[in-house]
C-alpha atoms as a PDB file:
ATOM      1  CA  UNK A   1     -28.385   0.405  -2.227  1.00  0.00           C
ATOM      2  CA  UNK A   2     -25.895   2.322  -4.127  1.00  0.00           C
ATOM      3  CA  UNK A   3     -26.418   5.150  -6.587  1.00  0.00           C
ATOM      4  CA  UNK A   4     -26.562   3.871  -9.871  1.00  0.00           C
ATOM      5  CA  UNK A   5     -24.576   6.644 -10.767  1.00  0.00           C
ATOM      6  CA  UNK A   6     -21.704   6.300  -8.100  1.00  0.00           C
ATOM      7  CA  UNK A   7     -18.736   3.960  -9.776  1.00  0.00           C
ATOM      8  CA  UNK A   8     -17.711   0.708  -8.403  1.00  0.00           C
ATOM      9  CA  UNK A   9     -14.933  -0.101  -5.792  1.00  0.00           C
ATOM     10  CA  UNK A  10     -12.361  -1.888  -8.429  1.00  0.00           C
ATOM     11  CA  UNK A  11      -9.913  -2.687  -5.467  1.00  0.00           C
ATOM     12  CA  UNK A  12      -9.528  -2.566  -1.696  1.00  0.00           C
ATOM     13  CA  UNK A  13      -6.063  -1.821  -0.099  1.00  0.00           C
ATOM     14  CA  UNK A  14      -5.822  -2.704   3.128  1.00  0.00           C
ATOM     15  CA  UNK A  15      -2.981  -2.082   5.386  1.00  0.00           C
ATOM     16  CA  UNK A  16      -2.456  -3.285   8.995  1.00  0.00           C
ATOM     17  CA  UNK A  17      -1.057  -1.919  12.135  1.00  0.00           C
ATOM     18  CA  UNK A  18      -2.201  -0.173  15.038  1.00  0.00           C
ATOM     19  CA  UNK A  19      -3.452   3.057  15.898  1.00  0.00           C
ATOM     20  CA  UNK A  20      -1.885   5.654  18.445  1.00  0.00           C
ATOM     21  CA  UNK A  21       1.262   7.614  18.479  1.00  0.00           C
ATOM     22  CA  UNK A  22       3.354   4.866  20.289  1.00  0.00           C
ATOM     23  CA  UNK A  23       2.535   2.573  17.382  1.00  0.00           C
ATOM     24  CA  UNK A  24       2.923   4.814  14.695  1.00  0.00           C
ATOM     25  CA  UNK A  25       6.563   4.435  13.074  1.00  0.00           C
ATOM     26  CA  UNK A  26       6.869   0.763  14.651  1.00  0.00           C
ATOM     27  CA  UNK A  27       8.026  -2.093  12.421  1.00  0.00           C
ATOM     28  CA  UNK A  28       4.733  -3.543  12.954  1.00  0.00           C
ATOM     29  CA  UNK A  29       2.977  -0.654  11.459  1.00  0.00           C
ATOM     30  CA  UNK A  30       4.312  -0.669   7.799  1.00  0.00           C
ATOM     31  CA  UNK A  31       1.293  -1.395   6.602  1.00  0.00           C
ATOM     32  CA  UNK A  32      -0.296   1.862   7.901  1.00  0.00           C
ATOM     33  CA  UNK A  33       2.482   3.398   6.365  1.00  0.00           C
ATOM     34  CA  UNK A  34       2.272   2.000   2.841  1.00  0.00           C
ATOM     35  CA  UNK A  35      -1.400   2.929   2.896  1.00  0.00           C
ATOM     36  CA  UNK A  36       0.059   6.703   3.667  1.00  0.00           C
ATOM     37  CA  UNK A  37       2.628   6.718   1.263  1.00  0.00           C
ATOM     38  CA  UNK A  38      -0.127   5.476  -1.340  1.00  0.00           C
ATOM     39  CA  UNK A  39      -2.715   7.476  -0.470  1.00  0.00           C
ATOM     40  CA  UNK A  40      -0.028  11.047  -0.777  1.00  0.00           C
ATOM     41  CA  UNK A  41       0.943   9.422  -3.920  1.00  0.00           C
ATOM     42  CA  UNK A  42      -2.359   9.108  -5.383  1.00  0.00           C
ATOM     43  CA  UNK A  43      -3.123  12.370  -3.917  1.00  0.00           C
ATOM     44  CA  UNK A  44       0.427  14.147  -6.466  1.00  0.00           C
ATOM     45  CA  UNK A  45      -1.132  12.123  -8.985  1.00  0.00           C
ATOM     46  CA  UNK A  46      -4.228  13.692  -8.662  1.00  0.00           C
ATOM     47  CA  UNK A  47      -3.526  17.515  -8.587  1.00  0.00           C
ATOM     48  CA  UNK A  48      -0.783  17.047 -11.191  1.00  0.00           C
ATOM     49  CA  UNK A  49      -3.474  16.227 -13.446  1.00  0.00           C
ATOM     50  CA  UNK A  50      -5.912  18.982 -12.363  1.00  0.00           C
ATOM     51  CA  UNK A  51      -3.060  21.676 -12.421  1.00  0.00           C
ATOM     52  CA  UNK A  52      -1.422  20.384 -15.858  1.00  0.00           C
ATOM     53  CA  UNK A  53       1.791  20.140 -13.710  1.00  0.00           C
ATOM     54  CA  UNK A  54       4.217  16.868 -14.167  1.00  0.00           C
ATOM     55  CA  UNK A  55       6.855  15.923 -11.871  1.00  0.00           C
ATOM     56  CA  UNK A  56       9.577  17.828 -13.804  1.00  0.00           C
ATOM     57  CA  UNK A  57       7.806  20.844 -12.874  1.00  0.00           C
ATOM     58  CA  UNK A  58       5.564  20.058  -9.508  1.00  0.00           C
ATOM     59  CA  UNK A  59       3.779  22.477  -6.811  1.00  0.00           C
ATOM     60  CA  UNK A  60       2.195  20.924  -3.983  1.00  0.00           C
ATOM     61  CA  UNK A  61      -0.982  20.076  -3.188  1.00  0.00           C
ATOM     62  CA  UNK A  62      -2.592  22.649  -0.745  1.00  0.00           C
ATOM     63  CA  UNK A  63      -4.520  19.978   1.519  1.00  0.00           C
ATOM     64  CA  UNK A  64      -3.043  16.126   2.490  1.00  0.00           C
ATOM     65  CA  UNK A  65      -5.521  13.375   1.204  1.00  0.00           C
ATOM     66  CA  UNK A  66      -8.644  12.534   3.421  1.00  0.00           C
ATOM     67  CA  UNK A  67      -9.225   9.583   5.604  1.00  0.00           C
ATOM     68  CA  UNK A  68     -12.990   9.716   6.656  1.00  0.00           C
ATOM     69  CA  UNK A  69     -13.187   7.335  10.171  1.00  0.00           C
ATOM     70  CA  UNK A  70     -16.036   4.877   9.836  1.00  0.00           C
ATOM     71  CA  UNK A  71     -16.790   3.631  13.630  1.00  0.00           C
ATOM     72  CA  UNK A  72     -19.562   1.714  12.369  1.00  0.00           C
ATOM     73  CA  UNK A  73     -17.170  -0.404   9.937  1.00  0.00           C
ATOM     74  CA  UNK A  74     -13.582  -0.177  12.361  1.00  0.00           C
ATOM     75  CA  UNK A  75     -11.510   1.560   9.712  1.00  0.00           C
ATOM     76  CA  UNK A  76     -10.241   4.808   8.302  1.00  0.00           C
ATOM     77  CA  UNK A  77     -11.017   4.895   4.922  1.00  0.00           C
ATOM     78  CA  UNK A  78      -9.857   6.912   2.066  1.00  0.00           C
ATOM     79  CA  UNK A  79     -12.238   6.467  -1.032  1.00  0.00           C
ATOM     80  CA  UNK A  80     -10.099   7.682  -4.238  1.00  0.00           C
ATOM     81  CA  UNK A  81      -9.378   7.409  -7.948  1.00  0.00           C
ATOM     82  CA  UNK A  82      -6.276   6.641  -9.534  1.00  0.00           C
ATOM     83  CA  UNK A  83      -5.668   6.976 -13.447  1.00  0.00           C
ATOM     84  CA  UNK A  84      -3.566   3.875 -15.141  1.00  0.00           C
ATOM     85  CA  UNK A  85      -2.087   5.401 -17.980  1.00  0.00           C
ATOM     86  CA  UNK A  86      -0.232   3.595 -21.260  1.00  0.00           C
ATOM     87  CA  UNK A  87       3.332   2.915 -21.228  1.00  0.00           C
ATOM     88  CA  UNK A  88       3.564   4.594 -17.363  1.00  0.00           C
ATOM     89  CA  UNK A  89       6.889   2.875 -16.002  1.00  0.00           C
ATOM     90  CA  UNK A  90       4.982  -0.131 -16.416  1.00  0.00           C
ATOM     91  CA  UNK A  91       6.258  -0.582 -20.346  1.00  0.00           C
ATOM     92  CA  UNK A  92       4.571  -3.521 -22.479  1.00  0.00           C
ATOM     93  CA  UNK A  93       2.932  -5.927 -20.204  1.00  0.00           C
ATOM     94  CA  UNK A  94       0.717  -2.475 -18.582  1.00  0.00           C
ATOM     95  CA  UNK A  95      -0.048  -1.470 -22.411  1.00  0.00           C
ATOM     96  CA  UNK A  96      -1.443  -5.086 -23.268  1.00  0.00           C
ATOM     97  CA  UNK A  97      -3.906  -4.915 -20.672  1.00  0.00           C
ATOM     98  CA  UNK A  98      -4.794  -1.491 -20.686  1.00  0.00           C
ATOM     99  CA  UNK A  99      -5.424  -2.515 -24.573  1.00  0.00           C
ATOM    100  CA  UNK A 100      -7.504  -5.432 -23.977  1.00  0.00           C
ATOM    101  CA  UNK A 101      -9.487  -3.770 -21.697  1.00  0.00           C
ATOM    102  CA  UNK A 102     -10.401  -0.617 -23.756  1.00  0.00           C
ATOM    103  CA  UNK A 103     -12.056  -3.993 -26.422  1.00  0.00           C
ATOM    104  CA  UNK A 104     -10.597  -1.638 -29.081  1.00  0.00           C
ATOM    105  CA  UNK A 105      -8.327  -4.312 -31.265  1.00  0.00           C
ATOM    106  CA  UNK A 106      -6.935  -1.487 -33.531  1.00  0.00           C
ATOM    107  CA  UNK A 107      -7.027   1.646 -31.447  1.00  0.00           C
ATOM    108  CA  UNK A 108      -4.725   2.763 -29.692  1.00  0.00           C
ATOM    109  CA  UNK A 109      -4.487   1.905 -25.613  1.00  0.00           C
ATOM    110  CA  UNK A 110      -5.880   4.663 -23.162  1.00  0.00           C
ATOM    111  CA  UNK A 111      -6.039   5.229 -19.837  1.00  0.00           C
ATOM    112  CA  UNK A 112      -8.518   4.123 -17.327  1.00  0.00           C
ATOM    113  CA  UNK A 113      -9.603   5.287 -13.814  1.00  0.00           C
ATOM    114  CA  UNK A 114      -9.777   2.716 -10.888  1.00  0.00           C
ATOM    115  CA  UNK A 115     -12.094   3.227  -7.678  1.00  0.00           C
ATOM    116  CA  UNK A 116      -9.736   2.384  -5.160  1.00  0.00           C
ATOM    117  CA  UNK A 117     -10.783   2.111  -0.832  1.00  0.00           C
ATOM    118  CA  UNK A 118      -7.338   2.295   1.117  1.00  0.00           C
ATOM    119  CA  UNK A 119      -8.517   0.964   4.399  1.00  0.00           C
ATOM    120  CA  UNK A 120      -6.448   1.227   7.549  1.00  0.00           C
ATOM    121  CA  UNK A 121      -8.166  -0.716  10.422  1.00  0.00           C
ATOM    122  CA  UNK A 122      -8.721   0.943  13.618  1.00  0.00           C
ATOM    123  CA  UNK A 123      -9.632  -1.710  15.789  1.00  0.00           C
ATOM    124  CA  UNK A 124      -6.398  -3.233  16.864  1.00  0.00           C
ATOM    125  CA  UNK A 125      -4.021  -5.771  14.831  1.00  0.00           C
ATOM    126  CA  UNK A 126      -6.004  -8.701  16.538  1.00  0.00           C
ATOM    127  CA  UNK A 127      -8.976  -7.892  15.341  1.00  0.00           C
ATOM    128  CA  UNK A 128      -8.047  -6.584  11.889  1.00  0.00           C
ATOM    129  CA  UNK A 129     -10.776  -9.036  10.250  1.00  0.00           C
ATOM    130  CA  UNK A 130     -13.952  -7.693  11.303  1.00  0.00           C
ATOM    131  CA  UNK A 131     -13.243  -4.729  10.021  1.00  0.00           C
ATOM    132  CA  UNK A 132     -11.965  -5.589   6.659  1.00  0.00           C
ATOM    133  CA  UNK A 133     -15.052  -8.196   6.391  1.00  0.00           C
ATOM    134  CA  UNK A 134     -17.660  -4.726   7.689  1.00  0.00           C
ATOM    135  CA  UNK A 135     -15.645  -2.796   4.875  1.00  0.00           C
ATOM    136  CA  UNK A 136     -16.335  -5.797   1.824  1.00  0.00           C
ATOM    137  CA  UNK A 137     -20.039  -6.016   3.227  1.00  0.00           C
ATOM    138  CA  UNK A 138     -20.888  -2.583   2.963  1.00  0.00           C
ATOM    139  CA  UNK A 139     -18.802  -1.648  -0.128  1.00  0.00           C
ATOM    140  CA  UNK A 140     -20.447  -4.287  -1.791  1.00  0.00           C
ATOM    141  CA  UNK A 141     -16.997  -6.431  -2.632  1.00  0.00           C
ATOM    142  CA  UNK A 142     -18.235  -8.897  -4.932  1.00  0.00           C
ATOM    143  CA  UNK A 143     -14.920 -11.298  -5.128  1.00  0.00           C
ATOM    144  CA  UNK A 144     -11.804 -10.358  -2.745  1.00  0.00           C
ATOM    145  CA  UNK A 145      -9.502 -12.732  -4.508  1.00  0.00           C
ATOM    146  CA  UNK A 146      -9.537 -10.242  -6.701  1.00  0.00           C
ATOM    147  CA  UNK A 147     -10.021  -6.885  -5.091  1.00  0.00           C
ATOM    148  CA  UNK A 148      -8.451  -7.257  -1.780  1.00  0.00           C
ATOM    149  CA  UNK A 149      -5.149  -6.806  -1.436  1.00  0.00           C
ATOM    150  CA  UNK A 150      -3.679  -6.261   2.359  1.00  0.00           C
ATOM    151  CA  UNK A 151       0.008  -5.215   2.918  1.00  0.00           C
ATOM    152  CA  UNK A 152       2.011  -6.221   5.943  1.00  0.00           C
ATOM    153  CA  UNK A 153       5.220  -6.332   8.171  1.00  0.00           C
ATOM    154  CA  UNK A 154       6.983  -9.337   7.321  1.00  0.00           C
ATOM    155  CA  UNK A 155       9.862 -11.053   9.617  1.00  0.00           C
ATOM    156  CA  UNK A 156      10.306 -13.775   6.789  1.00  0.00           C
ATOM    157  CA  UNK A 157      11.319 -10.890   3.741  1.00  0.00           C
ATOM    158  CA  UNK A 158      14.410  -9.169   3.771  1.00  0.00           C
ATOM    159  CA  UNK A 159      14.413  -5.463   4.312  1.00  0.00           C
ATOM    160  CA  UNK A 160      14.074  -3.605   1.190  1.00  0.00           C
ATOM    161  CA  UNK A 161      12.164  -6.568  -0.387  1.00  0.00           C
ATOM    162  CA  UNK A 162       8.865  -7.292  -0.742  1.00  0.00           C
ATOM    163  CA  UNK A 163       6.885 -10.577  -1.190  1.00  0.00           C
ATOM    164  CA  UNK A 164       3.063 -11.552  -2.778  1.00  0.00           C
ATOM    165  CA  UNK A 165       1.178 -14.606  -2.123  1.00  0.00           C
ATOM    166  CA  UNK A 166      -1.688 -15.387  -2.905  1.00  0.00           C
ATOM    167  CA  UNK A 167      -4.137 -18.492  -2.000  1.00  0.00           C
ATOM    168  CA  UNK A 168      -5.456 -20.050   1.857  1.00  0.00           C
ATOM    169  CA  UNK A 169      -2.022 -21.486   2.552  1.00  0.00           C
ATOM    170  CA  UNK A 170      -0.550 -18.768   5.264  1.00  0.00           C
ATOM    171  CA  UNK A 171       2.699 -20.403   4.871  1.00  0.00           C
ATOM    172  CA  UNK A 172       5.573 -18.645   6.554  1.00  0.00           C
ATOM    173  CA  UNK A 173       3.268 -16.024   7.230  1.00  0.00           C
ATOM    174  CA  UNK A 174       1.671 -17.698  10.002  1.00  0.00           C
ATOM    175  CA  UNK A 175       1.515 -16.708  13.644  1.00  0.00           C
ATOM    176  CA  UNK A 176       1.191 -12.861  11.663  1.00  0.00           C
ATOM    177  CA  UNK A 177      -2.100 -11.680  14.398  1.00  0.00           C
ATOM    178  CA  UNK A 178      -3.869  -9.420  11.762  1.00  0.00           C
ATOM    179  CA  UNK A 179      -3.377 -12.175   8.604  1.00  0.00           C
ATOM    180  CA  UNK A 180      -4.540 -14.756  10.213  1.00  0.00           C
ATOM    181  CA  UNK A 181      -7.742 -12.628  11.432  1.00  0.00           C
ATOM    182  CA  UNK A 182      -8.188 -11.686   7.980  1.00  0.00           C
ATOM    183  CA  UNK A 183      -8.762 -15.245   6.940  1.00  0.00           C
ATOM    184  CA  UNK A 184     -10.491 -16.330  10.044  1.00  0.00           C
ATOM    185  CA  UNK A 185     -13.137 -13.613   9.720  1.00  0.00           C
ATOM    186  CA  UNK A 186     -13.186 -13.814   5.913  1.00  0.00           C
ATOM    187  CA  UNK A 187     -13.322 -17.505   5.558  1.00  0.00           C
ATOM    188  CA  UNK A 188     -11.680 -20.312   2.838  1.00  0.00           C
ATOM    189  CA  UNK A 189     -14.641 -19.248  -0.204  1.00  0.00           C
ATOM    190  CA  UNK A 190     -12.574 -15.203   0.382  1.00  0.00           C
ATOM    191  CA  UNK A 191      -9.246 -15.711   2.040  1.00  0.00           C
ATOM    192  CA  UNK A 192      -7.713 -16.226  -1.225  1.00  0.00           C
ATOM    193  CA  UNK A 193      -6.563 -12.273  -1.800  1.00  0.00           C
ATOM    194  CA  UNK A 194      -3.528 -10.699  -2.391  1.00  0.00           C
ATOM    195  CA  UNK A 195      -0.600 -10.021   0.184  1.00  0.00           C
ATOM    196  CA  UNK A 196       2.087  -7.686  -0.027  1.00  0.00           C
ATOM    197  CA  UNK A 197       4.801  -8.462   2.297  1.00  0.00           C
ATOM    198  CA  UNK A 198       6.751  -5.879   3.089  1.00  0.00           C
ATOM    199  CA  UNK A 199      10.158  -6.956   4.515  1.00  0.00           C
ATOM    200  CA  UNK A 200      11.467  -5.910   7.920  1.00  0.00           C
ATOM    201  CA  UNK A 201      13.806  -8.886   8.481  1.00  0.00           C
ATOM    202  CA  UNK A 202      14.400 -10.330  11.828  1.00  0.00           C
ATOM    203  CA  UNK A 203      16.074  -8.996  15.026  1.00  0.00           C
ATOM    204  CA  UNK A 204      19.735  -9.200  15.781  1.00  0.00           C
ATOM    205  CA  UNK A 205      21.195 -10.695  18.849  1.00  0.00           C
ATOM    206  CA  UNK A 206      18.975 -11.337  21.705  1.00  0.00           C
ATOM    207  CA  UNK A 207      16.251  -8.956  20.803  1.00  0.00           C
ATOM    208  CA  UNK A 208      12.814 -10.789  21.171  1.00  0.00           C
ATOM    209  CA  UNK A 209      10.763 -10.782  17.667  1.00  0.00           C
ATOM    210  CA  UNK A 210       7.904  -8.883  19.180  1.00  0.00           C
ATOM    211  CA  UNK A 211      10.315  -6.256  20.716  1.00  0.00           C
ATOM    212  CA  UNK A 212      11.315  -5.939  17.350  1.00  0.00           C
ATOM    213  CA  UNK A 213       8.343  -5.641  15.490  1.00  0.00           C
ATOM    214  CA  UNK A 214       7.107  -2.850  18.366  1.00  0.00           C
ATOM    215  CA  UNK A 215      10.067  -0.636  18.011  1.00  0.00           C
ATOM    216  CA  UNK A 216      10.236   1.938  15.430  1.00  0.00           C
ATOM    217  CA  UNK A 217      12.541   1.824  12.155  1.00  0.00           C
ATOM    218  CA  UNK A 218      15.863   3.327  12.521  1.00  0.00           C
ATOM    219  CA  UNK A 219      18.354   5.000  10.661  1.00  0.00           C
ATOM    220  CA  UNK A 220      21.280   2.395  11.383  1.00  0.00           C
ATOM    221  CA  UNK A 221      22.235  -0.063   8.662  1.00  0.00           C
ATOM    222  CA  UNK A 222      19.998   1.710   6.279  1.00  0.00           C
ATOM    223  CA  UNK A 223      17.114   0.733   7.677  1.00  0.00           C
ATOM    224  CA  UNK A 224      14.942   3.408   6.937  1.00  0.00           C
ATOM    225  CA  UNK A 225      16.678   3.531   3.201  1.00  0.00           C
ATOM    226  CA  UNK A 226      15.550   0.513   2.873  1.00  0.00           C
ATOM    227  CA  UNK A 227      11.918   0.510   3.982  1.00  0.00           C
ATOM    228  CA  UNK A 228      11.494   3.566   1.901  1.00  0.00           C
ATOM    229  CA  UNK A 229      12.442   1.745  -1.331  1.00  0.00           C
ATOM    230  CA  UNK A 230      10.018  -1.341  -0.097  1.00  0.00           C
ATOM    231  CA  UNK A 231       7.457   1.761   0.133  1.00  0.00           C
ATOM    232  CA  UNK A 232       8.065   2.660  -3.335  1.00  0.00           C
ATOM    233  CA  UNK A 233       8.680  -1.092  -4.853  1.00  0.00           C
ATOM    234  CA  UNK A 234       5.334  -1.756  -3.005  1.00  0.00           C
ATOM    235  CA  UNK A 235       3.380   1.392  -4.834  1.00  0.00           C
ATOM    236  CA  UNK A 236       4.656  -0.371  -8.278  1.00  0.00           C
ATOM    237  CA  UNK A 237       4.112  -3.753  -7.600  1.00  0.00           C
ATOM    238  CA  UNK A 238       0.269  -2.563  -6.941  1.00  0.00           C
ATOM    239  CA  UNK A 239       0.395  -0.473  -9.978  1.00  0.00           C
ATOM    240  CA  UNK A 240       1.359  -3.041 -12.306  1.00  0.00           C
ATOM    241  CA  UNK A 241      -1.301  -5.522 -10.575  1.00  0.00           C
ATOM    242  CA  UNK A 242      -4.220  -3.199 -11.718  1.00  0.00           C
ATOM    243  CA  UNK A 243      -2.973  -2.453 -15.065  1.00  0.00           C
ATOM    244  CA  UNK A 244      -2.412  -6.035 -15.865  1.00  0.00           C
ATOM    245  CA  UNK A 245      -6.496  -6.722 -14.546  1.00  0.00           C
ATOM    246  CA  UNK A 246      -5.330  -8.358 -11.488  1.00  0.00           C
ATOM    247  CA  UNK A 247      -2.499 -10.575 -12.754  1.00  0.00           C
ATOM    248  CA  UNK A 248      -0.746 -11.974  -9.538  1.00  0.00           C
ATOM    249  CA  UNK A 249       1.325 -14.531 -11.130  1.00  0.00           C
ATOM    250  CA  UNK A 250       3.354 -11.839 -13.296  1.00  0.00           C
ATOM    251  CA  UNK A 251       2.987  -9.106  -9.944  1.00  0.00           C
ATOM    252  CA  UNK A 252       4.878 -12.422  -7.970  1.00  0.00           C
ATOM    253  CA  UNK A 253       6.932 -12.761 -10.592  1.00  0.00           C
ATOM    254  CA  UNK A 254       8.217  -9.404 -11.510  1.00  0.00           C
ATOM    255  CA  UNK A 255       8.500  -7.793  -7.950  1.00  0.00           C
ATOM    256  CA  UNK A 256       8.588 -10.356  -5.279  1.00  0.00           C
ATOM    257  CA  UNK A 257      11.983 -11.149  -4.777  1.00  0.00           C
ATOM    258  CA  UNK A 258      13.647 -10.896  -1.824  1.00  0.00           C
ATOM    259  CA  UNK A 259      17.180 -10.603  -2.013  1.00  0.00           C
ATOM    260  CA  UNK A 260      19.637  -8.324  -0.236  1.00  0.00           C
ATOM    261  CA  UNK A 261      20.350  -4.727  -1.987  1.00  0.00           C
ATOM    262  CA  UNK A 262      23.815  -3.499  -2.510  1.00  0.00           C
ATOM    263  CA  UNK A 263      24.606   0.203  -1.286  1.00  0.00           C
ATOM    264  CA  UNK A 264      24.941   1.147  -4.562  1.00  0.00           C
ATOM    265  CA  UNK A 265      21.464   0.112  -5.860  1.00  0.00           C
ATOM    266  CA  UNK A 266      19.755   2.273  -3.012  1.00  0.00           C
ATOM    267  CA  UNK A 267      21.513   5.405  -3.713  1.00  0.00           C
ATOM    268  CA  UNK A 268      20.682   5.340  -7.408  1.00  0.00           C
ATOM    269  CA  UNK A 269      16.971   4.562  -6.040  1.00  0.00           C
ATOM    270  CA  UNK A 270      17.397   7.444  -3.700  1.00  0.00           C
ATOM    271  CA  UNK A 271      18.277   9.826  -6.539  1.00  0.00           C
ATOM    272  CA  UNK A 272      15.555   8.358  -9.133  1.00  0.00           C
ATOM    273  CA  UNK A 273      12.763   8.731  -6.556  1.00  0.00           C
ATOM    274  CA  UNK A 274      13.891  12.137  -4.628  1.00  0.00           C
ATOM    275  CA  UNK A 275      11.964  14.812  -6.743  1.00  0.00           C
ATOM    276  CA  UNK A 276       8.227  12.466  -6.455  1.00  0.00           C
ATOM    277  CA  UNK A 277       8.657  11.186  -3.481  1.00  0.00           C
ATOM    278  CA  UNK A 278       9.960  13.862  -1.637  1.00  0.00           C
ATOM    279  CA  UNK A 279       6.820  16.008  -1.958  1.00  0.00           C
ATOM    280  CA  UNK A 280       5.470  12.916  -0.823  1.00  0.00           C
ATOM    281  CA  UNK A 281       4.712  12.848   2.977  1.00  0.00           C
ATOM    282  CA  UNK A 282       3.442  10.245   5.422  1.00  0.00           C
ATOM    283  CA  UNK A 283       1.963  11.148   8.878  1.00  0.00           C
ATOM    284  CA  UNK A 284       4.850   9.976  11.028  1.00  0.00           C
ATOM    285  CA  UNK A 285       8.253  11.835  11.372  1.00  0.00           C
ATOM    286  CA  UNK A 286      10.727   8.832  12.220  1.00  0.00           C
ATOM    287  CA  UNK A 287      14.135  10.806  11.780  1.00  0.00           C
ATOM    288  CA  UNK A 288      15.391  14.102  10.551  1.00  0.00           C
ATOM    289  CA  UNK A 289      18.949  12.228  10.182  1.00  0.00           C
ATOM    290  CA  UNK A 290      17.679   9.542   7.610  1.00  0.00           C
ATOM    291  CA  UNK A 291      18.270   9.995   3.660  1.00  0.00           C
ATOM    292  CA  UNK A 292      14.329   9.241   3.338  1.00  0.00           C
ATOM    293  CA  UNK A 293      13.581  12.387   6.214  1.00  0.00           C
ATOM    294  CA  UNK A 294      12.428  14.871   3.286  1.00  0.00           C
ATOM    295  CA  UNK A 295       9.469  11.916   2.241  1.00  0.00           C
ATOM    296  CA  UNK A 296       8.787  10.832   5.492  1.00  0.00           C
ATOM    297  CA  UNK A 297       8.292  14.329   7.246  1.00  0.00           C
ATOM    298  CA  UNK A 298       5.674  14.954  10.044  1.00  0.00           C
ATOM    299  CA  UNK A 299       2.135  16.601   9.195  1.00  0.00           C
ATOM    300  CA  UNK A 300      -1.679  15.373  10.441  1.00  0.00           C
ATOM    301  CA  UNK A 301      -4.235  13.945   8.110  1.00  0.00           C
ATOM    302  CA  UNK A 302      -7.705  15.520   8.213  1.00  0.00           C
ATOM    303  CA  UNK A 303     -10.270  12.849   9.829  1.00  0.00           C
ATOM    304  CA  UNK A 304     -14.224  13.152   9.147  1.00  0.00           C
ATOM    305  CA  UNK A 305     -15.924  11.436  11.724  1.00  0.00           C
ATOM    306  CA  UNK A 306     -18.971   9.115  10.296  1.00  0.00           C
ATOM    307  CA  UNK A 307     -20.981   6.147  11.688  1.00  0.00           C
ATOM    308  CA  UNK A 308     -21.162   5.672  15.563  1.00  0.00           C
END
C-alpha cells in the first residue's frame, strides 16, 4: 500500500531500446536516449530552482540524476518531479490549463509539480511489455491512456521530426518489436497511450532496415544535428502535453509534423538551445566531431540496485 503521504505518479515515460554498450548510441536506442536527455533536463531544472540560478547564469549540478534498477519490475527507473510553470515557452494554451487546474477563476495561474517515473526497460526490446505492465502494477497506474507515454525509433518519421499517436491502431508503426509488446502485454482496455515517434528515417542504398536501426547515429548529413533537435522537440512536445492535462489532440497537432528541416532552421536551433542543453549530458559519447558533442558528452549514471 502506499504512504498516504507519498504523491501520486501523474505520468510514466517510457523509452525503449536495449541495454549494453554495443546498443547504446544505436538508432534503435533513441528512446533510451530521450529518457537521458529528459531525465538531465529535469535534473538543470531542478538545481536551478534550489540554487536560485536561471539559465542566463547556470552552474552545474554536482551529481547526474539517479536511475535506481528494479530487477523485480525489468526497468531502470528514475522517480522525479518536474515544476510546470505559467507562460514557460509554452505561451497561452500552457497558461489555460495551468489556470483551470489551480480551480481559481480570478487568480492568477501558478505552477504545479508533476510526479513523473522515466522508465527505461532492461529486459530486451522484445520483451519491453512485461516490464512496462510490472512498472503500471506496482506504481499503481490507474489509466495509461493517460499517463503512459513511450517514445521510440521510428523508420516511418523523418529525421529531425517527431510523430504522436495515440489509440490501438499500430498503423505504420507496426512490425516496431517493443510497441507491439507494449500492447500485447498491456492489452486493448490500456494500449491506448501516448507515442512519441522519434524520426530516424530509413536507410540509403542497399543497407538492410535492421542494419540500420543497429548502427549508431552519425555525424554525416547532419544526422546527429538532427536527432538532437528531435531530442529537444521531443522534451517540449511532453511539456506542453502535461501542462495542457494530457491534451493529445493539440500535442499531435502542434508538434507532430514531420517534414524535412532546412540547414538554416537547425543552426538557429543549435544557437537557441546551446547554453541549456549543453550542460545537458546523456550517458553515451557518439562523436567529438558533431555540433551536438558538447550535449551529448560521455559520463556514467549512478545505479542503486533494488528487487532481485
Amino acid at each position: 500500500m502506499q504512504d498516504p503521504q507519498t504523491p501520486q505518479i501523474d505520468y510514466v515515460v517510457v523509452g525503449l531500446g536495449n541495454t549494453g554498450e554495443a546498443a547504446a548510441s544505436s538508432r534503435h536506442n533513441a528512446g533510451f536516449l530521450f529518457c537521458d536527455y529528459l531525465s538531465n533536463c529535469i535534473h538543470m531544472q531542478q538545481h536551478l530552482l534550489a540554487t536560485g540560478g536561471s539559465v542566463d547564469n547556470p552552474t552545474l549540478p554536482t551529481h547526474p540524476p539517479r536511475y535506481v534498477r528494479r530487477n523485480d519490475l525489468g526497468a531502470d527507473i528514475n522517480d522525479t518531479v518536474f515544476t510546470i510553470f505559467p507562460g514557460e515557452t509554452l505561451a497561452s494554451h500552457s497558461d489555460v490549463a495551468i489556470a483551470k487546474a489551480s480551480k481559481k477563476q480570478s487568480a492568477e495561474p501558478v505552477s504545479r509539480t508533476l510526479r513523473l517515473l522515466i522508465v527505461k526497460p532492461i529486459w530486451g526490446m522484445n520483451d519491453s511489455g512485461v516490464a512496462v505492465r510490472n512498472v503500471l502494477l506496482a506504481y499503481n497506474i490507474a489509466n495509461p491512456s493517460k499517463q503512459l507515454i513511450v517514445a521510440f525509433d521510428d523508420l516511418n518519421t523523418l529525421p529531425g521530426s517527431i510523430a504522436i499517436h495515440t489509440g490501438t491502431d499500430l498503423g505504420a508503426i507496426r512490425g516496431h518489436k517493443g510497441v507491439e509488446s507494449i500492447v500485447q502485454h498491456l492489452g486493448n482496455s490500456a494500449s491506448e497511450f501516448i507515442r512519441f515517434r522519434l524520426g530516424i528515417g530509413r536507410p540509403h542504398g542497399d543497407t538492410k532496415a535492421l542494419q540500420f536501426v543497429d548502427a549508431s547515429f552519425q555525424k554525416e548529413n547532419r544526422e546527429l544535428d538532427l536527432f538532437g533537435y528531435a531530442l529537444d522537440l521531443t522534451a517540449q512536445a511532453l511539456q506542453y502535453y502535461f501542462a495542457s492535462n494530457g491534451d493529445s489532440k493539440s500535442t499531435k497537432k502542434k508538434f507532430g509534423k514531420s517534414k524535412k528541416l532546412p540547414l538554416n532552421k537547425l543552426q538557429q536551433v543549435s544557437v537557441q538551445i546551446a547554453l541549456a542543453r549543453s550542460l545537458v549530458v546523456v550517458p553515451y559519447s557518439i562523436s567529438a566531431d558533431s555540433a551536438l558533442y558538447l550535449q551529448m558528452e560521455s559520463l556514467s549514471f549512478p545505479f542503486e540496485t533494488v528487487g532481485v
